[in-house]
N, C-alpha and C. Protein backbone atom coordinates (compact mmCIF):
# COMPACT_ATOMS: atom_id res chain seq x y z
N UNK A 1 -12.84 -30.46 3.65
CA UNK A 1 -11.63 -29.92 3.10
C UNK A 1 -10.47 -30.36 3.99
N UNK A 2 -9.36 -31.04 3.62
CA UNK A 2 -8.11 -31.22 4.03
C UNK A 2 -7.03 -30.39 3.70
N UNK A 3 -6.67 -29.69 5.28
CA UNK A 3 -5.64 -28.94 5.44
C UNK A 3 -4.52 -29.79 5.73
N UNK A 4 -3.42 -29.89 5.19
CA UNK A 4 -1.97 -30.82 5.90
C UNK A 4 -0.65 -29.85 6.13
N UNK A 5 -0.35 -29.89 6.58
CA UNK A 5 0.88 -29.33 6.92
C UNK A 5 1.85 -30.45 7.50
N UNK A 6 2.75 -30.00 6.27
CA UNK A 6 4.30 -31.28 6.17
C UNK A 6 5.27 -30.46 7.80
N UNK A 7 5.66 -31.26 8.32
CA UNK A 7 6.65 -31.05 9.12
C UNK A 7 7.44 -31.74 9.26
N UNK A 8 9.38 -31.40 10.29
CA UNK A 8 10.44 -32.05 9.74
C UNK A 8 11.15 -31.70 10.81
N UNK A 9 12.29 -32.32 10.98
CA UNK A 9 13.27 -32.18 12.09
C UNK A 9 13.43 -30.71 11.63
N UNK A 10 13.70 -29.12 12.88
CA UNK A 10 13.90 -27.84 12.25
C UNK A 10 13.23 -26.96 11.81
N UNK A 11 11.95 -27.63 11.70
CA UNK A 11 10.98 -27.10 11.30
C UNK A 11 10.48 -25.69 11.74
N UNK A 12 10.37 -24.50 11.44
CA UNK A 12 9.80 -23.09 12.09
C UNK A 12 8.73 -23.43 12.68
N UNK A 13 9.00 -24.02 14.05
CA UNK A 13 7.26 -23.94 14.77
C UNK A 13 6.25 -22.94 14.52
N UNK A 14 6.76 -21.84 14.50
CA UNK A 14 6.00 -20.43 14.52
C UNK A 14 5.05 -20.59 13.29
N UNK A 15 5.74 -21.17 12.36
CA UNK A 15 4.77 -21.39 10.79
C UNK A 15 3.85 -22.24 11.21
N UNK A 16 4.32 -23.85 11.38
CA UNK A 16 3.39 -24.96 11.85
C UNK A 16 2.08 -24.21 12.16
N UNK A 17 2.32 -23.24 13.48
CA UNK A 17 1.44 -23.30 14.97
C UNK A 17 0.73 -21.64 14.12
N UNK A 18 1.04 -21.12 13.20
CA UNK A 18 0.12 -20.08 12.50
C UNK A 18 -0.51 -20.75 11.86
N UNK A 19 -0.15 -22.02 11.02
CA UNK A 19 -1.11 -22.15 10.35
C UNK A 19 -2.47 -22.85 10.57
N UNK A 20 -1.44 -23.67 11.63
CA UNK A 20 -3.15 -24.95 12.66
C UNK A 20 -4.10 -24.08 13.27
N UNK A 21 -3.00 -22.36 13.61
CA UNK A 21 -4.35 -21.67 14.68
C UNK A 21 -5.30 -21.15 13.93
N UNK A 22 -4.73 -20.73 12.45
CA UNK A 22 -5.94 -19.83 11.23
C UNK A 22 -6.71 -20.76 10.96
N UNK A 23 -6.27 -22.25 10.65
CA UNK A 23 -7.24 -23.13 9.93
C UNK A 23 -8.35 -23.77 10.64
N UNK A 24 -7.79 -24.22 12.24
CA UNK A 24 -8.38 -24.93 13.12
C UNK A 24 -9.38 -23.56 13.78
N UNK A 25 -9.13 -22.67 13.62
CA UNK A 25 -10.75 -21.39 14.18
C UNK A 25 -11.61 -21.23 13.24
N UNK A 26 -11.10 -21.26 11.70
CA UNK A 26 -11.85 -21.46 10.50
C UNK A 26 -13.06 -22.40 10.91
N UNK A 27 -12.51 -23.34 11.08
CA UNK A 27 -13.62 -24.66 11.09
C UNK A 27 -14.16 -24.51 12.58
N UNK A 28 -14.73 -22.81 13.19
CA UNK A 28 -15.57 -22.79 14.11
C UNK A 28 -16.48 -21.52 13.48
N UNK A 29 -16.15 -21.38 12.06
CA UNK A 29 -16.99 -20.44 11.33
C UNK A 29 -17.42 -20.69 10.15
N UNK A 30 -17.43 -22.34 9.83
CA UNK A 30 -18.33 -22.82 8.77
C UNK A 30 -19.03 -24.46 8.63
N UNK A 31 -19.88 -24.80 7.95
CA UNK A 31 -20.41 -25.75 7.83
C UNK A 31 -19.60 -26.68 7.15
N UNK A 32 -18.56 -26.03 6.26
CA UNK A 32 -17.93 -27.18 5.26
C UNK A 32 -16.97 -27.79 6.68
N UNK A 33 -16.46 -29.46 6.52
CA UNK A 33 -16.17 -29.96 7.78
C UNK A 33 -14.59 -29.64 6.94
N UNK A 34 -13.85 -29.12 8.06
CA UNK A 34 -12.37 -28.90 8.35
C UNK A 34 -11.65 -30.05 8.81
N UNK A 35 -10.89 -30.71 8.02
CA UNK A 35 -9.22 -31.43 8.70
C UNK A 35 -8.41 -30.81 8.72
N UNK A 36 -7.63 -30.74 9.51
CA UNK A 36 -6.70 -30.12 9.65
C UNK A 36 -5.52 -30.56 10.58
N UNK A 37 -4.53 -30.94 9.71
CA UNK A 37 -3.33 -32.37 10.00
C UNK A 37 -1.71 -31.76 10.22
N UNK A 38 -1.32 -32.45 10.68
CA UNK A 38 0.13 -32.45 10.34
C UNK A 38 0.73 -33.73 9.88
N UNK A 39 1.56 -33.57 8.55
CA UNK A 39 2.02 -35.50 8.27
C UNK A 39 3.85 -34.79 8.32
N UNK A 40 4.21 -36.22 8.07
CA UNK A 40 5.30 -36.59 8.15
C UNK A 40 6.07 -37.39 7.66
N UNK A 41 7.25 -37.65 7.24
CA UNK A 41 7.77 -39.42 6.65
C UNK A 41 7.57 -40.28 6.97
N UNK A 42 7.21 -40.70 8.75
CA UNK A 42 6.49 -41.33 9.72
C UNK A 42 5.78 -40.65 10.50
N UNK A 43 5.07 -41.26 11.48
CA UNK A 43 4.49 -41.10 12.68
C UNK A 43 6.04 -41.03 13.88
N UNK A 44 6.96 -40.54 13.11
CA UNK A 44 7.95 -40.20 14.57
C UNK A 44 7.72 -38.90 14.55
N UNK A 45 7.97 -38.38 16.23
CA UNK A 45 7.99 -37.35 16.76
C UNK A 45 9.17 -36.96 15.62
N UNK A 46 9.14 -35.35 15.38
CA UNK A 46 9.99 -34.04 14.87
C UNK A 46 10.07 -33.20 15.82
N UNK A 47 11.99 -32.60 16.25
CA UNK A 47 11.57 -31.92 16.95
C UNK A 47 11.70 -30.13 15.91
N UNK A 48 11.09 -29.49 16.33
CA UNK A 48 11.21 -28.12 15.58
C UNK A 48 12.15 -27.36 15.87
N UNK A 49 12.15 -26.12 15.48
CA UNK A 49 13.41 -24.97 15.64
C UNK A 49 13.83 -24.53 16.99
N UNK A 50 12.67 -24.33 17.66
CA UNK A 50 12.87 -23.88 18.95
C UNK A 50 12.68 -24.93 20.19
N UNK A 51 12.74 -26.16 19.88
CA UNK A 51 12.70 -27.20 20.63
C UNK A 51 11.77 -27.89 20.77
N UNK A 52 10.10 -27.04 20.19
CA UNK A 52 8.94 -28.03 20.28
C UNK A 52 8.77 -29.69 19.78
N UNK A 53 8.36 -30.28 20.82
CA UNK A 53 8.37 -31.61 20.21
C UNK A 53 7.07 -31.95 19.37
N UNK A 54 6.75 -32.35 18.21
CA UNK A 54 5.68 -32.81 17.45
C UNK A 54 5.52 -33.73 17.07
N UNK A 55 4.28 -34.38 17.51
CA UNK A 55 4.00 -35.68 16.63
C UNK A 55 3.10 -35.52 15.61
N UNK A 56 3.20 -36.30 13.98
CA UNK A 56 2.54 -35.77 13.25
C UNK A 56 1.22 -36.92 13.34
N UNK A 57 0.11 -35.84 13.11
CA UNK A 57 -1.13 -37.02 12.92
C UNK A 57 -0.89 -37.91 12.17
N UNK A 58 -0.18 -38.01 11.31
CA UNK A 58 -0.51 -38.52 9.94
C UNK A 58 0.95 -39.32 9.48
N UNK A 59 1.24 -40.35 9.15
CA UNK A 59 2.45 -40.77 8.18
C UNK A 59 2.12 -40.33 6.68
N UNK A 60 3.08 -39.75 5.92
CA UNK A 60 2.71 -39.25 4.53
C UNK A 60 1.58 -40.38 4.24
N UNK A 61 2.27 -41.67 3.91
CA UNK A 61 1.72 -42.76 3.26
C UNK A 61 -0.05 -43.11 3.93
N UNK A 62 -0.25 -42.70 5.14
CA UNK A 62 -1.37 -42.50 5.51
C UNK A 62 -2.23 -41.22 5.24
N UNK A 63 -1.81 -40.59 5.30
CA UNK A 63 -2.57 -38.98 5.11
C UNK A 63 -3.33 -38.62 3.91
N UNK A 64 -4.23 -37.99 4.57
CA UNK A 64 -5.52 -37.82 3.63
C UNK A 64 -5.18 -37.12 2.31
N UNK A 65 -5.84 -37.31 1.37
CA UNK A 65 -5.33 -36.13 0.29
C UNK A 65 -5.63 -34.62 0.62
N UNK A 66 -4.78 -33.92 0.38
CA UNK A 66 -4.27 -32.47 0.64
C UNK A 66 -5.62 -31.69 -0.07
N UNK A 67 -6.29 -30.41 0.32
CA UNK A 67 -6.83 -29.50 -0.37
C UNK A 67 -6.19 -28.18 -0.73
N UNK A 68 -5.38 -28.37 0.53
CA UNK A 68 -4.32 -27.28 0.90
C UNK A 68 -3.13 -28.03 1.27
N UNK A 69 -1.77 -27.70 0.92
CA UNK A 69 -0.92 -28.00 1.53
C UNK A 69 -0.06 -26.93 2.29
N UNK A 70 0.55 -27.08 3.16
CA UNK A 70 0.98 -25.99 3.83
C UNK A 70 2.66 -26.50 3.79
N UNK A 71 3.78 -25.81 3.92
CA UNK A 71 4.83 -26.11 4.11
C UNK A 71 5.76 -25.42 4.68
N UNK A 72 5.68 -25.38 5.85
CA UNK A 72 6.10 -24.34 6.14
C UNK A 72 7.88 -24.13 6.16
N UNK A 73 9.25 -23.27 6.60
CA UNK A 73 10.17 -23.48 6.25
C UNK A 73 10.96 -23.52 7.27
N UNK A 74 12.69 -23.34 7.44
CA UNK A 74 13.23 -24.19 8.70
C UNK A 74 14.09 -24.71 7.71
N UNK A 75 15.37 -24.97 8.34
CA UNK A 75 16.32 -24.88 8.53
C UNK A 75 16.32 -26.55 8.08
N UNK A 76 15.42 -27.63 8.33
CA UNK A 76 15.45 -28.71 7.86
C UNK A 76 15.53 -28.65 6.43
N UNK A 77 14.66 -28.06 5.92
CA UNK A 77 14.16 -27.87 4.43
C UNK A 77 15.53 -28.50 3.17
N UNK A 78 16.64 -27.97 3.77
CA UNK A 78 18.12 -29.06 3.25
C UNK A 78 17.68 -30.47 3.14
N UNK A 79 17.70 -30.76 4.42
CA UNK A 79 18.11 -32.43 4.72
C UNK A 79 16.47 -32.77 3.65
N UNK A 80 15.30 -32.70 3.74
CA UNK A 80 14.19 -32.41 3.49
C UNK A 80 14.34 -32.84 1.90
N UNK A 81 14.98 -32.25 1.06
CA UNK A 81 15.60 -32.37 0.06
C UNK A 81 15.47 -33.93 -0.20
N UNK A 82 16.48 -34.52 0.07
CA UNK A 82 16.95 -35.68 -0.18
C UNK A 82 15.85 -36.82 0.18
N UNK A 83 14.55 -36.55 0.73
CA UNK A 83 13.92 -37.30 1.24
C UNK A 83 12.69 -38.03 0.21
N UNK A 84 13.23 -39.27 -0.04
CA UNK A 84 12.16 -39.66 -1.64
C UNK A 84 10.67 -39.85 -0.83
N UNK A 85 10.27 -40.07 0.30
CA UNK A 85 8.88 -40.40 0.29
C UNK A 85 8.43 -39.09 0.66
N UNK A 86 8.92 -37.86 0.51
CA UNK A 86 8.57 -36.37 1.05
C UNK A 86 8.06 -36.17 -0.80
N UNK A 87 9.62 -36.36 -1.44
CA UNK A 87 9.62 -35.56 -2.89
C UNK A 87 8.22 -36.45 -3.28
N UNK A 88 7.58 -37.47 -3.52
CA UNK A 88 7.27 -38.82 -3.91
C UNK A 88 5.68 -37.97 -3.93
N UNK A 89 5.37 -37.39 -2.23
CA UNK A 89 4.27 -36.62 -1.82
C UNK A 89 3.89 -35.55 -2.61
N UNK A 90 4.90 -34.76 -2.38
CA UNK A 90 5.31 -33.72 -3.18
C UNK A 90 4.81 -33.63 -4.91
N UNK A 91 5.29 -34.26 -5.22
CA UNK A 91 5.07 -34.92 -6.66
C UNK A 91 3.50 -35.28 -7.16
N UNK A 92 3.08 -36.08 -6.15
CA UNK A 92 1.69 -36.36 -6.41
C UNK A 92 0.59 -35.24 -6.13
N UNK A 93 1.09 -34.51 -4.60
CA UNK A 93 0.42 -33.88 -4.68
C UNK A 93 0.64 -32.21 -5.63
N UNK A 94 0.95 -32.19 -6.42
CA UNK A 94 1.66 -30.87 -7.04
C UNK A 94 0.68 -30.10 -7.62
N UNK A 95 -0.77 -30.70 -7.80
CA UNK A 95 -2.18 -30.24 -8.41
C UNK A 95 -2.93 -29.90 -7.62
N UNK A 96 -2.81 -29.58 -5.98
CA UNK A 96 -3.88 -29.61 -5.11
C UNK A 96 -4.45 -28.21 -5.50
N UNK A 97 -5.32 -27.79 -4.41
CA UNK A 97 -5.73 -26.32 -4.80
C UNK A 97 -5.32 -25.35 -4.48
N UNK A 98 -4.80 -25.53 -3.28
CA UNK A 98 -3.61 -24.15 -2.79
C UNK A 98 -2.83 -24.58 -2.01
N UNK A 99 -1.50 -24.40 -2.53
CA UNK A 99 -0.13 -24.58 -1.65
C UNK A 99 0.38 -23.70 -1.08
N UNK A 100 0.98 -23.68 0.12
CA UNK A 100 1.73 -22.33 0.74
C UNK A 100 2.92 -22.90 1.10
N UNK A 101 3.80 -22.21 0.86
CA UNK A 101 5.43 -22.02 1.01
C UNK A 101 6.02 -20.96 2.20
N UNK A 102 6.53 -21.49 3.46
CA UNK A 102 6.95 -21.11 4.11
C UNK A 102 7.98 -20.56 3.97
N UNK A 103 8.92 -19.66 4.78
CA UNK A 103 10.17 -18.88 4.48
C UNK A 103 11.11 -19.28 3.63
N UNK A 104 11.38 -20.40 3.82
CA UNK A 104 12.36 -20.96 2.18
C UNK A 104 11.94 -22.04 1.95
N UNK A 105 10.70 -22.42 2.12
CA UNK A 105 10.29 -23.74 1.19
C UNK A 105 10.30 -23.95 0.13
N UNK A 106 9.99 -22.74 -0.55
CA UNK A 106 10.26 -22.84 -2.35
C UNK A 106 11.33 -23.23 -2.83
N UNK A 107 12.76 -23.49 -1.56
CA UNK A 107 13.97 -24.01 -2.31
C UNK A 107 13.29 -25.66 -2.30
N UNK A 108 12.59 -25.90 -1.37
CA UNK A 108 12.49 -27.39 -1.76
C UNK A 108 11.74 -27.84 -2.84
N UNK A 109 10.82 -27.13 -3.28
CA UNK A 109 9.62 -27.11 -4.63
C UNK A 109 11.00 -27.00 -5.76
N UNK A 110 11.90 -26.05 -5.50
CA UNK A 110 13.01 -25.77 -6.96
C UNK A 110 13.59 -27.41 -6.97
N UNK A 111 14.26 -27.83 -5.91
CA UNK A 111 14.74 -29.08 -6.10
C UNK A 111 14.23 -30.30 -6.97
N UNK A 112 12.59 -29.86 -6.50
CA UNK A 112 12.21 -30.95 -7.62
C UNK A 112 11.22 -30.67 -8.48
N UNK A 113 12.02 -29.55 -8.92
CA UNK A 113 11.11 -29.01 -10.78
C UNK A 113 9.64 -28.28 -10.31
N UNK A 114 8.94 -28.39 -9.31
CA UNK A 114 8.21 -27.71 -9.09
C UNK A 114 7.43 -26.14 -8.95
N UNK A 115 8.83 -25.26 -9.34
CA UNK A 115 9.06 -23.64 -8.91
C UNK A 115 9.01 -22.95 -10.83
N UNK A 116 9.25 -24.12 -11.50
CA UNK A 116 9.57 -23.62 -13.15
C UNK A 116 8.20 -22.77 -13.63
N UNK A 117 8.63 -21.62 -13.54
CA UNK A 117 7.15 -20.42 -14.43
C UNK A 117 6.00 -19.93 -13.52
N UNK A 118 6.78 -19.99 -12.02
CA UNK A 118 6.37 -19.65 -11.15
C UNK A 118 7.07 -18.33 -10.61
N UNK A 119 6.02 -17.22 -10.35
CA UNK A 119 6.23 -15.70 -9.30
C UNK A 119 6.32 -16.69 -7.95
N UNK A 120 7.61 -16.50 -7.09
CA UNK A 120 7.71 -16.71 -6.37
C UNK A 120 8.10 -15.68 -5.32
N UNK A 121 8.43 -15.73 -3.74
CA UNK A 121 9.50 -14.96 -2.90
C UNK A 121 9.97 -16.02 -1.73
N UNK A 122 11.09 -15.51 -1.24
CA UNK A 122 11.65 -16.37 -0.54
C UNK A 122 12.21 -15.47 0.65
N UNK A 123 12.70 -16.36 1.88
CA UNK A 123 13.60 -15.63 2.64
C UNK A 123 14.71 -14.48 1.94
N UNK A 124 14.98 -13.40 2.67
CA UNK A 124 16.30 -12.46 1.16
C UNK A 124 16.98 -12.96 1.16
N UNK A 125 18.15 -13.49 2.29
CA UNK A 125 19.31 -14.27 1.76
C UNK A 125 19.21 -15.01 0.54
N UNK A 126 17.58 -15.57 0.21
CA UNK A 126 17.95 -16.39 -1.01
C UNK A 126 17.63 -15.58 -2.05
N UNK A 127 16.66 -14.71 -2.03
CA UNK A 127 16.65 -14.30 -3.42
C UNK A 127 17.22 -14.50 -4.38
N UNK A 128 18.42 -14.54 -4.90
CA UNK A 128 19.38 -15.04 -6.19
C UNK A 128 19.49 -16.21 -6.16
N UNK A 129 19.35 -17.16 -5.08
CA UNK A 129 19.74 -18.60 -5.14
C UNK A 129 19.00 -19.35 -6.00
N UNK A 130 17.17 -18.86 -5.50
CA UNK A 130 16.55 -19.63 -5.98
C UNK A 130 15.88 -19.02 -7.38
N UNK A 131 16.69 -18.20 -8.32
CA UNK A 131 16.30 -18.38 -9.78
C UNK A 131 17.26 -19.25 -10.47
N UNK A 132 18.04 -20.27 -9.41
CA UNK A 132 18.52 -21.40 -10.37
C UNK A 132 17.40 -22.66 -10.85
N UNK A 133 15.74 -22.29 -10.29
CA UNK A 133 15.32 -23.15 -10.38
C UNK A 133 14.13 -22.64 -11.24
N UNK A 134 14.75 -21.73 -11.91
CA UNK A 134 13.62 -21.40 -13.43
C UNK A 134 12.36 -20.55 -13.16
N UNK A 135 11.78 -19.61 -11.65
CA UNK A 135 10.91 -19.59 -11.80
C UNK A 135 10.52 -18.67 -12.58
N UNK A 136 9.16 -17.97 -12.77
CA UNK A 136 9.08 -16.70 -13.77
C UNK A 136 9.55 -15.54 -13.31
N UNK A 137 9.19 -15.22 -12.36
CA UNK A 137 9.52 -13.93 -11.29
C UNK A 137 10.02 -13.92 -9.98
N UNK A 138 10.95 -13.62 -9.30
CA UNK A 138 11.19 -13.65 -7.64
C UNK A 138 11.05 -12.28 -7.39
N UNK A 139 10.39 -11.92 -6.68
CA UNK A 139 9.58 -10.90 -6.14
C UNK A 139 10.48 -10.79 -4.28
N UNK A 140 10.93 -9.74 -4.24
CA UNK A 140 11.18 -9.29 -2.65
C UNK A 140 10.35 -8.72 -2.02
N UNK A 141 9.05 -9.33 -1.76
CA UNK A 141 8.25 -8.68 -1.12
C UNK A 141 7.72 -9.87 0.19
N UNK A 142 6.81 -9.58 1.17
CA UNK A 142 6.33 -10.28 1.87
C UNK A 142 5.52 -11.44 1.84
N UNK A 143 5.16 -11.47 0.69
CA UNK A 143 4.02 -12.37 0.16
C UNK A 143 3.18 -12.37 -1.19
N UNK A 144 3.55 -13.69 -1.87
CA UNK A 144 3.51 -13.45 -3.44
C UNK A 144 2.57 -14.53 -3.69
N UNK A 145 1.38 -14.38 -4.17
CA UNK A 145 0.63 -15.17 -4.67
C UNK A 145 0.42 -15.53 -6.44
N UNK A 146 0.93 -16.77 -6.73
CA UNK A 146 0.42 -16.90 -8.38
C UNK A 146 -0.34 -17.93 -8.37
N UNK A 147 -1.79 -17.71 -8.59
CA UNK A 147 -2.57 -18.55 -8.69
C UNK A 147 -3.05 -19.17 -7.55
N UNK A 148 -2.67 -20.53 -6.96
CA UNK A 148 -3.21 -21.33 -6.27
C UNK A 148 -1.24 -21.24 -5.16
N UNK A 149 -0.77 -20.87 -5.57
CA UNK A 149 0.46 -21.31 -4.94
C UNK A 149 1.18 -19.71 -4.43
N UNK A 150 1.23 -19.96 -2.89
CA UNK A 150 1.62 -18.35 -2.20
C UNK A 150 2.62 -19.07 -1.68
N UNK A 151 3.83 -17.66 -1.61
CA UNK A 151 4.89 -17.82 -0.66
C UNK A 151 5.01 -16.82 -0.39
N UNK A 152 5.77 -17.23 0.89
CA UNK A 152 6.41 -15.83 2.07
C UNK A 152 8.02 -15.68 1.97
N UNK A 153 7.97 -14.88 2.77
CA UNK A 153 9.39 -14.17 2.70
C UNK A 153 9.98 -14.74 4.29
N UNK A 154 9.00 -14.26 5.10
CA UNK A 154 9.29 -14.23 6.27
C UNK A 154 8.17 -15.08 7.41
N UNK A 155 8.62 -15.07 8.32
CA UNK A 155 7.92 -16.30 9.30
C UNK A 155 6.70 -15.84 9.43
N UNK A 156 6.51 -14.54 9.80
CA UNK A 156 5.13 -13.51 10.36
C UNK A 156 4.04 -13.65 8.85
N UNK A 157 4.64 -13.75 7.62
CA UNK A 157 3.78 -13.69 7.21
C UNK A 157 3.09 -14.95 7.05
N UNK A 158 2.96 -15.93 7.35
CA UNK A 158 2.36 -17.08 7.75
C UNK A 158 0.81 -16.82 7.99
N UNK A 159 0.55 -16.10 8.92
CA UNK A 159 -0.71 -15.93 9.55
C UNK A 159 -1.38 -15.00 7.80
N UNK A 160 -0.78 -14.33 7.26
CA UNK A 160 -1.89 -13.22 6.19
C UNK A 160 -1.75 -14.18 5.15
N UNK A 161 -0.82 -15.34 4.71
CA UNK A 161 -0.49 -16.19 3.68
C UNK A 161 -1.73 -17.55 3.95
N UNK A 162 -1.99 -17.97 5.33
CA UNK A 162 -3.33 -18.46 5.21
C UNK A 162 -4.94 -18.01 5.58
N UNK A 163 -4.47 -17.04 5.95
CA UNK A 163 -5.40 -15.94 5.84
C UNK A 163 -6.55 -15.88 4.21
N UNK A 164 -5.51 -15.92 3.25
CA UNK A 164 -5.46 -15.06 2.19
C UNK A 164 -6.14 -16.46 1.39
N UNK A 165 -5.52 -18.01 1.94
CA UNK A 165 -6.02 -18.65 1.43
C UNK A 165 -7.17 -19.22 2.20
N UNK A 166 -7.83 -19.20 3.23
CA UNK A 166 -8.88 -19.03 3.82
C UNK A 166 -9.61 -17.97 3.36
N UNK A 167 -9.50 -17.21 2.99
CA UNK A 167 -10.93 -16.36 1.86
C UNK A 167 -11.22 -16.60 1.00
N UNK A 168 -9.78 -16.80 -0.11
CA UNK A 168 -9.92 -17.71 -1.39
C UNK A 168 -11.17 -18.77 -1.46
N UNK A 169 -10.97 -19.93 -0.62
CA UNK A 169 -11.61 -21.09 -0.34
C UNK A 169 -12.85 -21.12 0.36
N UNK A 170 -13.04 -20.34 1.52
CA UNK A 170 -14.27 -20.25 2.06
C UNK A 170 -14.94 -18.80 2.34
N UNK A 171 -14.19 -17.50 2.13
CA UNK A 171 -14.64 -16.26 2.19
C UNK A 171 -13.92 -15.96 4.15
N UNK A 172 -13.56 -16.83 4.69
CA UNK A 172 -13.69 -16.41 6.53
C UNK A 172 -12.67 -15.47 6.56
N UNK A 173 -11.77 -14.85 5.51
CA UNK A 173 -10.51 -14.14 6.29
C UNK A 173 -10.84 -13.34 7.43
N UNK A 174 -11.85 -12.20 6.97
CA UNK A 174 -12.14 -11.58 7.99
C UNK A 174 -12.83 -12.21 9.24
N UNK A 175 -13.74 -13.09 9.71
CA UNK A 175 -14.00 -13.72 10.40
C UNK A 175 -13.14 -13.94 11.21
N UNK A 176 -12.09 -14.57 11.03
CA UNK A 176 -11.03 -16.11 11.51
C UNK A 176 -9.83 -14.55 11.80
N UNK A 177 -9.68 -13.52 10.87
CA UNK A 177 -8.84 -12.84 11.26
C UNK A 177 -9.40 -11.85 12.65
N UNK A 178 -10.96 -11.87 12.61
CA UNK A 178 -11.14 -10.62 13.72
C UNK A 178 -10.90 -11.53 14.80
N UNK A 179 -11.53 -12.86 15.01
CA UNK A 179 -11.54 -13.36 16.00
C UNK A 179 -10.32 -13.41 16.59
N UNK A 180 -9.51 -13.58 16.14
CA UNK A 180 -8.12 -13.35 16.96
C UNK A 180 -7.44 -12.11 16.87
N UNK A 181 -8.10 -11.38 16.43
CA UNK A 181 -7.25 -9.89 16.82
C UNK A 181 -6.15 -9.85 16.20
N UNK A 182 -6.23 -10.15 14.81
CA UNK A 182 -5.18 -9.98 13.91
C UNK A 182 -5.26 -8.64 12.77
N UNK A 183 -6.69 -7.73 12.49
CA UNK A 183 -7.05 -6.92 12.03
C UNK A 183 -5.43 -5.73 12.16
N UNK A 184 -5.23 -5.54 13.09
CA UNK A 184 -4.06 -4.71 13.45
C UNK A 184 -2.88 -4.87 12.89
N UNK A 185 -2.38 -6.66 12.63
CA UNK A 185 -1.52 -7.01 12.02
C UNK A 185 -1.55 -7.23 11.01
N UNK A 186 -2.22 -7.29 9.91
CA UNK A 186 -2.32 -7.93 8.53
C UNK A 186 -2.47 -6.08 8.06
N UNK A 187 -1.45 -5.81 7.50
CA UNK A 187 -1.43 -4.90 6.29
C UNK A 187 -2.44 -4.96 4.91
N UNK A 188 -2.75 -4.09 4.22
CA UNK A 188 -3.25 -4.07 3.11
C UNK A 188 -3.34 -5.09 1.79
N UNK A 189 -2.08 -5.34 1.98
CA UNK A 189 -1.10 -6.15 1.19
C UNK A 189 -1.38 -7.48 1.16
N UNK A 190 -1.87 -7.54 2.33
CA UNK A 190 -1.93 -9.10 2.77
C UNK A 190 -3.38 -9.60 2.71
N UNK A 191 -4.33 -8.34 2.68
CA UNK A 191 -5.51 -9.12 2.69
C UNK A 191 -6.41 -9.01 1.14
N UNK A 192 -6.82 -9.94 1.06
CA UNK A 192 -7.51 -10.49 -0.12
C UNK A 192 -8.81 -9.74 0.07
């Protein structure tokens, strides 16, 4: 199974580095073999929100096909926009099996038709912004799952948003969540 996670100049490290730590302990509690990537427009270093420097494993154009995509959100997610070999990814991959949307990533899914007849949530500031992009429902809550495609509201929920899709896919939530002593943090709400 291929995990990818897109990253970008701005990027919320905090999302990135929740989601490599849920996925990458996963794959010390099962037989199915775990990838688990970060790509990019290139192989150039990104630096993130809080200054981390990252290099992505992967150039889009190299990177494995997605099982999961992860995306997490940041302040890039604008410039991000405009980027045809991101949208190009984006596009192709739009069928995988579970996507996750970081704090306002879903504005970048609205940009390119991707969000239409979709329960979504977003950071609050956007709430109203992003029903210019058709979806079915925007939900103000922490974490909204329709179908194969979850989004968050907020940075923290990162860790219960792949959580949630780590049970979906292999059953480990609880596993992957005790082992790190996340039982305390994941609300009701959050677990599958």
């Amino acid at each position: 199974m291929n995990i990818a996670i897109l990253i970008y100049h701005d990027v919320l490290d905090f999302e990135v580095s929740s989601a490599m730590t849920i996925f990458k302990t996963a794959a010390r509690f099962t037989q199915t073999p775990l990838e688990v990537f970060t790509t990019h427009r290139t192989r150039a270093s990104v630096l993130g929100a809080s200054g981390l420097v990252m290099t992505p494993s992967y150039a889009i154009s190299a990177a494995p096909t997605p099982d999961v995509l992860i995306i997490p959100g940041g302040a890039g997610i604008e410039k991000l926009v405009k980027d045809v070999i991101t949208k190009e990814y984006l596009l192709v991959n739009k069928n995988i099996q579970h996507l996750i949307l970081g704090s306002n990533a879903a504005i970048l899914l609205g940009e390119y038709g991707l969000l239409e007849n979709r329960a979504v949530t977003v950071f609050p500031a956007l709430l109203e912004t992003i029903w210019k992009f058709n979806p079915s429902e925007v939900k103000a809550e922490p974490m909204v799952q329709d179908g194969n495609f979850t989004s968050i509201s907020r940075s923290g929920q990162m860790l219960g948003a792949c959580l949630a899709v780590l049970q979906a896919t292999l059953g480990l939530a609880d596993e992957v969540g005790g082992h790190l002593g996340l039982a305390l943090f994941l609300s009701d709400q959050n677990r599958v």
